[in-house]
Protein backbone atom coordinates (compact mmCIF):
# COMPACT_ATOMS: atom_id res chain seq x y z
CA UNK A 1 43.61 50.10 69.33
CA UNK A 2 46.61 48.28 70.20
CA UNK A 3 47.40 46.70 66.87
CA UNK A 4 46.60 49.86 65.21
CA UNK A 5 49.29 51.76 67.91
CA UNK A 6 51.71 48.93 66.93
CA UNK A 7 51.43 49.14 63.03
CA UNK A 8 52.10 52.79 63.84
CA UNK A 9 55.52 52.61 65.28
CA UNK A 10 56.64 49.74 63.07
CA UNK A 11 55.81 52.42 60.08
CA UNK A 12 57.30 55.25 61.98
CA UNK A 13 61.44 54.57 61.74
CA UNK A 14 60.80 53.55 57.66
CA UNK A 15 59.87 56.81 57.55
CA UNK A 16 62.78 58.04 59.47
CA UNK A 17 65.30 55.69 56.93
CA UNK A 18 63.46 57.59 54.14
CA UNK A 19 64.09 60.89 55.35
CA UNK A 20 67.59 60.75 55.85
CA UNK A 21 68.54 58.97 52.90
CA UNK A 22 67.09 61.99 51.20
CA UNK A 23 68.90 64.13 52.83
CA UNK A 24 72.52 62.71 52.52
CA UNK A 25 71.58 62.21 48.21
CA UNK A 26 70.87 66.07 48.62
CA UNK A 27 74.13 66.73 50.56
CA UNK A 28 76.23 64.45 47.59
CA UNK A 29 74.52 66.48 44.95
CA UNK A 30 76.07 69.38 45.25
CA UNK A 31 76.55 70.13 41.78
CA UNK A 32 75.55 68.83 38.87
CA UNK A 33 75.58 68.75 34.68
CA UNK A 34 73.23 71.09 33.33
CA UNK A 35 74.67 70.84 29.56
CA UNK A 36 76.93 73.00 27.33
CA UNK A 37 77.00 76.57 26.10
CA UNK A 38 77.51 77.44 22.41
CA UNK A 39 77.34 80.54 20.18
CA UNK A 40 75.20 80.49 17.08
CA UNK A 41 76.18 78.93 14.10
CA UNK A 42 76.51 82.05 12.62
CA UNK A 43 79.49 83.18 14.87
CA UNK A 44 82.70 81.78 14.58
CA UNK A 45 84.29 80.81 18.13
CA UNK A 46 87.59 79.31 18.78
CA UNK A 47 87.95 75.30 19.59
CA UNK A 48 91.01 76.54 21.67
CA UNK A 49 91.20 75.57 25.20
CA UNK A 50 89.59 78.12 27.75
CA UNK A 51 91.70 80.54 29.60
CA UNK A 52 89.69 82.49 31.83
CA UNK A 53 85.99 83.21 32.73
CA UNK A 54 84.98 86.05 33.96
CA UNK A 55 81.49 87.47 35.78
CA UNK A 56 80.91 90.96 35.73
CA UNK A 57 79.78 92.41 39.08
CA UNK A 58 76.44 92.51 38.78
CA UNK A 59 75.91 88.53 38.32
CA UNK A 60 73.95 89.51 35.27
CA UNK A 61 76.52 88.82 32.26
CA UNK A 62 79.98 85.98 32.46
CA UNK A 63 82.30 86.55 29.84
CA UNK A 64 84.30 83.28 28.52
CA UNK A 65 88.04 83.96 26.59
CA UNK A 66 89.55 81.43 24.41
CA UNK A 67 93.51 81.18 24.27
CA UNK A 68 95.27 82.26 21.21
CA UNK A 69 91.78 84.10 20.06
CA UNK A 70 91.01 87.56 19.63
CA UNK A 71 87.34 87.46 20.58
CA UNK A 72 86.02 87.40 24.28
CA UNK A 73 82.21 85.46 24.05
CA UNK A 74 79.29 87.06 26.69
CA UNK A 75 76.70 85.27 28.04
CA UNK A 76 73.27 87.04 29.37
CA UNK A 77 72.34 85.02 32.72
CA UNK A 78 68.68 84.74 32.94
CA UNK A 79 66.72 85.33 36.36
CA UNK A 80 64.91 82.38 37.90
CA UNK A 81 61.24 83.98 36.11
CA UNK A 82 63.16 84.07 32.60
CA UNK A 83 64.76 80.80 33.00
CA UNK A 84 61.56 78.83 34.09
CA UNK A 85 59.55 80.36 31.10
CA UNK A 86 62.49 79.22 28.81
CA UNK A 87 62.12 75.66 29.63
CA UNK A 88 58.35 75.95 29.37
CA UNK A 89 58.74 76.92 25.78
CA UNK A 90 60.94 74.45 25.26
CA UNK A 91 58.95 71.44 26.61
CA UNK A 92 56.76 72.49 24.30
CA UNK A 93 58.51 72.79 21.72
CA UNK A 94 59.83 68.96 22.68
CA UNK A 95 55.93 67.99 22.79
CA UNK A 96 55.06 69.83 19.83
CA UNK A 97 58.13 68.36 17.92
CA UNK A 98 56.89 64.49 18.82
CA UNK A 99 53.40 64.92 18.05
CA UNK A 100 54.49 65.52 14.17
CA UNK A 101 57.20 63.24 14.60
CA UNK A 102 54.40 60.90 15.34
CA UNK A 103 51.96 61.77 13.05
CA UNK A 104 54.51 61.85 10.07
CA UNK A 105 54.91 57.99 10.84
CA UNK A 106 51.29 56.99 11.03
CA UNK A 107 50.43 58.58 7.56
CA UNK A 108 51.76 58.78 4.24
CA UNK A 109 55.28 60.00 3.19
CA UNK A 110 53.21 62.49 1.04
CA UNK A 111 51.39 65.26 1.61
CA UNK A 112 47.39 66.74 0.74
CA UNK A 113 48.89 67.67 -2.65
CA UNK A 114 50.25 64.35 -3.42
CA UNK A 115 53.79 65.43 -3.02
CA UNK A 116 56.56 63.39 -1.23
CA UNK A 117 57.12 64.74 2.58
CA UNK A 118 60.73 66.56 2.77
CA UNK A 119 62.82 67.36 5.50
CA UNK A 120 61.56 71.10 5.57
CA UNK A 121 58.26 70.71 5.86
CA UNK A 122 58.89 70.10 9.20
CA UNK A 123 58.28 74.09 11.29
CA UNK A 124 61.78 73.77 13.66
CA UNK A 125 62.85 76.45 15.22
CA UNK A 126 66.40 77.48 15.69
CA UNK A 127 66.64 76.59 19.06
CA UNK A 128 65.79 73.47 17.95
CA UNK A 129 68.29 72.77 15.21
CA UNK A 130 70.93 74.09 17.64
CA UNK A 131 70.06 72.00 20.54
CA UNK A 132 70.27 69.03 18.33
CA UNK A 133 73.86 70.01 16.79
CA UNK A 134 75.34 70.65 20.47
CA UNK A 135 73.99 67.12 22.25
CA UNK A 136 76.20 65.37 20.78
CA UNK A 137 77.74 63.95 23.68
CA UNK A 138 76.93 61.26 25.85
CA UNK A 139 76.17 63.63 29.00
CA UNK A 140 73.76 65.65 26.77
CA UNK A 141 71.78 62.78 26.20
CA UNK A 142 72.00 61.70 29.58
CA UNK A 143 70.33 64.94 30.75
CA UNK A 144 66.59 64.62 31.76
CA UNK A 145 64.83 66.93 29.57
CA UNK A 146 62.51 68.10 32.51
CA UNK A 147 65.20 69.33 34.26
CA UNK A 148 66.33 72.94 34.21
CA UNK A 149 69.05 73.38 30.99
CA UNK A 150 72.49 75.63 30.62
CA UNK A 151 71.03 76.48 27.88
CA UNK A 152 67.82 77.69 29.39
CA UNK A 153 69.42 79.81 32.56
CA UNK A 154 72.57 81.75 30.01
CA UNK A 155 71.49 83.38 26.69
CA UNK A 156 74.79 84.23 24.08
CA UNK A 157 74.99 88.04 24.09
CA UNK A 158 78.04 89.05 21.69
CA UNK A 159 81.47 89.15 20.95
CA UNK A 160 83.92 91.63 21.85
CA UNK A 161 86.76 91.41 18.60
CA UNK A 162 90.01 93.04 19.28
CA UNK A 163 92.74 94.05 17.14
CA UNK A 164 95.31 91.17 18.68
CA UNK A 165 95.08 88.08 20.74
CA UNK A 166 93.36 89.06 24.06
CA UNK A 167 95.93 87.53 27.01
CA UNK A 168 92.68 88.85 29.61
CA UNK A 169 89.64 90.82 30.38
CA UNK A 170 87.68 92.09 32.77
CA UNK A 171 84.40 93.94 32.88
CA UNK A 172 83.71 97.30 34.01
CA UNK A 173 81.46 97.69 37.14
CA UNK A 174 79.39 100.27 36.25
CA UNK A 175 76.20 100.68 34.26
CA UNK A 176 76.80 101.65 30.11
CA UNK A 177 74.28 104.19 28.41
CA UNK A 178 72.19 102.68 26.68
CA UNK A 179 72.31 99.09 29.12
CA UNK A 180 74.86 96.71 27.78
CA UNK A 181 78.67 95.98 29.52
CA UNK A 182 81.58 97.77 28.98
CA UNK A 183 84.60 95.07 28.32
CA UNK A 184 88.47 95.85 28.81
CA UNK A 185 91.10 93.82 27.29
CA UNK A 186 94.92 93.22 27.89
CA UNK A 187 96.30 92.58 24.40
CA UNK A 188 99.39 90.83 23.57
CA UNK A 189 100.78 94.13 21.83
CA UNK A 190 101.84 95.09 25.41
CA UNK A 191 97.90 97.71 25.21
CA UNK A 192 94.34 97.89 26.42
CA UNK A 193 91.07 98.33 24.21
CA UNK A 194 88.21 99.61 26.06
CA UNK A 195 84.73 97.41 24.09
CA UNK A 196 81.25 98.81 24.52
CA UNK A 197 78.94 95.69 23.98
CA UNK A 198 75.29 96.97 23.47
CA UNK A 199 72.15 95.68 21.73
CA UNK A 200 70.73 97.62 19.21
CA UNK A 201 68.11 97.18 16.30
CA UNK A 202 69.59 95.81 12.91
CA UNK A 203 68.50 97.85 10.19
CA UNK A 204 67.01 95.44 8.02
CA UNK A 205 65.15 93.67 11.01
CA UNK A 206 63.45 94.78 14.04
CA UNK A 207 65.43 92.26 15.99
CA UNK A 208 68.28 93.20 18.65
CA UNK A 209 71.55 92.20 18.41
CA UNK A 210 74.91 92.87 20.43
CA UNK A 211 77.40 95.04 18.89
CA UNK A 212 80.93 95.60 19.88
CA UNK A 213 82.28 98.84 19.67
CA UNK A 214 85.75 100.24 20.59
CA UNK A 215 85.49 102.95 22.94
CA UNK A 216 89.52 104.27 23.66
CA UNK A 217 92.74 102.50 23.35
CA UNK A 218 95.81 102.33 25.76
CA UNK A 219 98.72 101.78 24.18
CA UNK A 220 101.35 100.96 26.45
CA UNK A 221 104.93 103.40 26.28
CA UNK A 222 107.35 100.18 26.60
CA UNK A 223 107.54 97.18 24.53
CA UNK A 224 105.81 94.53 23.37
CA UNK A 225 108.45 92.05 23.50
CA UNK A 226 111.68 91.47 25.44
CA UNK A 227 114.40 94.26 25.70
CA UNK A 228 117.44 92.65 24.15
CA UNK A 229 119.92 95.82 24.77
CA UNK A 230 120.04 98.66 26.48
CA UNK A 231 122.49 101.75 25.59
CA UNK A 232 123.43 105.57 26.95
CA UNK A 233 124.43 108.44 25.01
CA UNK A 234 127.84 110.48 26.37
CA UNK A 235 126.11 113.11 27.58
CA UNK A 236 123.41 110.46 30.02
CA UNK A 237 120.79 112.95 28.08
CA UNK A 238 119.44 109.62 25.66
CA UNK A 239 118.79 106.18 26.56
CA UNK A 240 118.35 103.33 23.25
CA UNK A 241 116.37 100.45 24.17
CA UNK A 242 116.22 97.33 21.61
CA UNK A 243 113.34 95.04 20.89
CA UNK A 244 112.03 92.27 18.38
CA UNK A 245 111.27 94.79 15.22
CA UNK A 246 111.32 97.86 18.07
CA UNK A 247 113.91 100.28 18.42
CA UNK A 248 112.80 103.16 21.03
CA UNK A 249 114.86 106.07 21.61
CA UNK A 250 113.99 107.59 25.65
CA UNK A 251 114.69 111.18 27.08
CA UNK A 252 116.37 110.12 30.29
CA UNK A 253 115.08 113.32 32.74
CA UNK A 254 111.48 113.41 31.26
CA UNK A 255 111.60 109.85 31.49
CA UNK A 256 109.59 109.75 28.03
CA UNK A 257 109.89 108.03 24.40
CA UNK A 258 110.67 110.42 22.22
CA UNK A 259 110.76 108.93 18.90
CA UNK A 260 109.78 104.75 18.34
CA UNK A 261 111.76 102.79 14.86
CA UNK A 262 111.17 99.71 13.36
CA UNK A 263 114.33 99.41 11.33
CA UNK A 264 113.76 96.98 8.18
CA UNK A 265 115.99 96.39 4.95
CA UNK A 266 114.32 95.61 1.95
CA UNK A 267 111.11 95.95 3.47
CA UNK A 268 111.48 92.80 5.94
CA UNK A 269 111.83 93.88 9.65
CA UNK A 270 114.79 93.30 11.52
CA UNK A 271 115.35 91.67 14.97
CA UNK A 272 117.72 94.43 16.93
CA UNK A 273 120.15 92.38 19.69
CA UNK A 274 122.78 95.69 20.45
CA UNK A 275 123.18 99.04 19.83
CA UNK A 276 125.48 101.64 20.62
CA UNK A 277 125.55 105.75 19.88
CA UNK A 278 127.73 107.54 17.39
CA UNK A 279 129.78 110.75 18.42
CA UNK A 280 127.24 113.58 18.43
CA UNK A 281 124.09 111.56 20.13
CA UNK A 282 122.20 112.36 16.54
CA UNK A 283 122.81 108.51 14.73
CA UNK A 284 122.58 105.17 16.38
CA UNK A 285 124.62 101.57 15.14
CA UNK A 286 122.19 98.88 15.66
CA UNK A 287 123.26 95.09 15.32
CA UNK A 288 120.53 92.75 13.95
CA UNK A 289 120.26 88.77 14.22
CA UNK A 290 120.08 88.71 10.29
CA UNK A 291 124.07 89.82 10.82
CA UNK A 292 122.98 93.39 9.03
CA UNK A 293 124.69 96.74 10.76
CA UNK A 294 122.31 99.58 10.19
CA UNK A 295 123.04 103.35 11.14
CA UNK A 296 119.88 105.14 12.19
CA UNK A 297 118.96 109.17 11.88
CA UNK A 298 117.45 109.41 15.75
CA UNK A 299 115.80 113.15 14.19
CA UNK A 300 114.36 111.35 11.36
CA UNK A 301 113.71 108.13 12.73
CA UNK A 302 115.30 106.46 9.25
CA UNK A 303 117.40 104.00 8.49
CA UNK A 304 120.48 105.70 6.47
CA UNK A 305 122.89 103.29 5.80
CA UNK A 306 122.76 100.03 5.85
CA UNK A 307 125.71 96.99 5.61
CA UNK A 308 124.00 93.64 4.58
CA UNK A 309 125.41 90.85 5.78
CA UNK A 310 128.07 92.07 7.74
CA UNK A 311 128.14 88.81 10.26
CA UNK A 312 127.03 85.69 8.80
CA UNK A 313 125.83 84.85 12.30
CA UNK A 314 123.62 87.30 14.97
CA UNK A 315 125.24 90.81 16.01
CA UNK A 316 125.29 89.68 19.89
CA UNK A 317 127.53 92.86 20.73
CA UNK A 318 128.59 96.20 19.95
CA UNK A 319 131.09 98.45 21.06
CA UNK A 320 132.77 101.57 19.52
CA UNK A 321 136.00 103.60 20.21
CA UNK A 322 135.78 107.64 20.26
CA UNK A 323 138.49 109.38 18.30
CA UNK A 324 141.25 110.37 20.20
CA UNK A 325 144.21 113.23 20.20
CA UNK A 326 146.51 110.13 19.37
CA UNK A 327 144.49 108.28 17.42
CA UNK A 328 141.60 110.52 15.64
CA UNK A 329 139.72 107.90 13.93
CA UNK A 330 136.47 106.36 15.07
CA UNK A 331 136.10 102.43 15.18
CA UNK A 332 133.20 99.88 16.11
CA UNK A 333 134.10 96.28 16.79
CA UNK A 334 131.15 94.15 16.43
CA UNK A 335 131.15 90.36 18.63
CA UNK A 336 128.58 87.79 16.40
CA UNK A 337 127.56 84.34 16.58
CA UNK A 338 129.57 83.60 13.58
CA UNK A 339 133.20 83.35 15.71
C-alpha cells in the first residue's frame, strides 16, 4: 500500500503540469485562421483594398465594401447547427473525393467502355472546384481540414450595385417583407440609395438567389464637389453657388435651390471658378478654368452666350461695375491665371 500511495503522488503534479499548460495554450489562442471568404465565380468582386465591414444588428448577415467599387458583398452567417452540418458534408465530400482519387490510380486510365478517363468524369461539386481555386495560399493549406472553416460558418448572400462608387453603408435594423436586409448607401454623388436584398426563385430554376433592388433615393440639395465661388444678387433675394460642372442658383429666405445648371460649350462640361450677377438678377457671368466667359438665362437655366477662350489661363475672378449717372455703361473685369 505504500508504494502504491507513493506512485500516486509522484503521478499527481504531472498531471497538474499537464493541466496548466493546457490552459495557458487556450489563453494564447485567442483567435485564430479559419480561411478566406470569396464570392462565386460567377460574380465579379473588386481586388481593391477593403474599406469597411459592416454587421447588421441582428448578427445574422456582415456586409464587406471594397474602395473605389460600386458593389457592397453580404455574407449569410450560419448558426452553430448549420455550420456543423456544413463541415459534415464537406468531410465527406473530402472522403468521397479521395476514395476516387484512389481508385482512379489503382485501375486503368480507361473506362468500362474502353474509353480514356477525362477530367470530367470526375462528379465535383461546386463547392469543391471553389475551395480548390481559393486555397491557394500557404495558410489555406496550413488549415486542418477537421477543423471548423470560414467558409463553412458565412454563406455569400448578394450584391447590392449602386449607381456610383459607394464611400459607406450601413444596414437597416429592422426586419424586410419578405426576410432579406435592407442596405443604405452613401454615394460619392453627395446621395443615398436605399437596396432591398431578398432571395427569391429564378424563373428558369427552382433555386433562390439574392436580388438587389432599389427601394428610394436621396439625393442630396448641395453639391457633389467643392464650392469654388459663392455670389449675391443686389437685391440679397438670390445666392449663385459654383461647382466642378455644377452651377446652383438658391432662394436666400426659403433657403431652397431653385433651379441646378451644368453649363457646357460644345457639349464638353465646364469647370465654373467665379461668378457674378448681371443688372436685373435674371442672367449670371460665370468664369470657367477652360478661360471661356459664359452668360447664363437663370429662368431658363441655358447657356446664351458664350466667349471661347477669353483667358488663355483659368477665370480665378470676376467682378463687374453697375452703370452709373456719370458713367452709364456696364463693365466686367475678369482676373485669370494667364497674367
Amino acid at each position: 500500500s505504500g508504494a502504491k500511495e507513493i506512485d500516486v503522488a509522484k503521478s499527481t503534479p504531472a498531471i497538474v503540469e499537464d493541466e496548466e499548460k493546457e490552459t495557458e495554450e487556450n489563453l494564447d489562442d485567442v483567435c485564430h485562421y479559419m480561411g478566406t471568404l470569396s464570392a462565386p465565380p460567377n460574380i465579379s468582386t473588386s481586388a481593391d483594398r477593403i474599406s469597411c465591414i459592416h454587421f447588421h444588428p441582428n448578427g445574422k448577415y456582415v456586409g464587406v465594401l471594397h474602395a473605389n467599387t460600386k458593389n457592397v458583398d453580404v455574407y449569410l452567417i450560419r448558426s452553430v447547427q448549420e455550420s456543423m452540418r456544413k463541415k459534415q458534408r464537406r468531410l465527406r465530400r473530402r472522403k468521397e473525393k479521395a476514395k476516387i482519387g484512389s481508385k482512379a490510380t489503382e485501375s486503368d486510365t480507361t473506362n468500362a467502355n474502353g474509353q480514356k478517363r477525362g477530367m470530367l468524369d470526375d462528379p465535383e461539386s461546386e463547392d469543391e472546384v471553389n475551395a480548390e481555386n481559393d486555397e491557394v495560399s500557404k495558410l489555406e493549406k496550413a488549415l486542418d481540414a477537421e477543423m471548423l472553416k470560414a467558409s463553412d460558418e458565412f454563406e455569400y448572400y448578394g450584391t447590392v450595385r449602386a449607381s456610383h462608387k459607394v464611400k459607406g453603408f450601413i444596414f437597416v435594423p429592422y426586419k424586410e417583407a419578405g426576410g432579406g436586409v435592407r442596405v443604405v448607401c452613401s454615394l460619392a454623388t453627395n446621395s443615398l440609395e436605399i437596396h432591398s436584398l431578398a432571395r427569391k426563385k429564378a424563373r428558369d430554376t427552382n433555386s433562390l438567389s439574392a436580388v438587389s433592388d432599389k427601394v428610394a433615393t436621396v439625393n442630396m440639395a448641395g453639391h457633389p464637389t467643392g464650392i469654388r465661388a459663392v455670389e449675391l444678387s443686389s437685391d440679397d433675394a438670390l445666392a449663385c453657388t459654383v461647382s466642378k460642372n455644377n452651377t446652383k442658383i438658391w432662394n436666400v429666405a426659403k433657403r431652397s435651390c431653385m433651379q441646378s445648371l451644368s453649363p457646357a460649350v460644345d457639349n464638353t462640361p465646364c469647370y465654373g471658378l467665379c461668378s457674378t450677377f448681371l443688372p436685373g438678377n435674371t442672367h449670371l457671368v460665370l468664369g470657367t478654368r477652360e478661360g471661356h466667359l459664359l452668360v447664363l438665362d437663370i429662368a431658363a437655366g441655358e447657356v446664351v452666350y458664350v466667349e471661347k477662350e477669353a483667358h488663355n489661363g483659368a477665370i480665378w475672378s470676376i467682378d463687374m461695375r453697375r452703370p452709373t449717372s456719370q458713367q452709364p455703361s456696364l463693365a466686367i473685369v475678369t482676373g485669370s491665371a494667364d497674367k
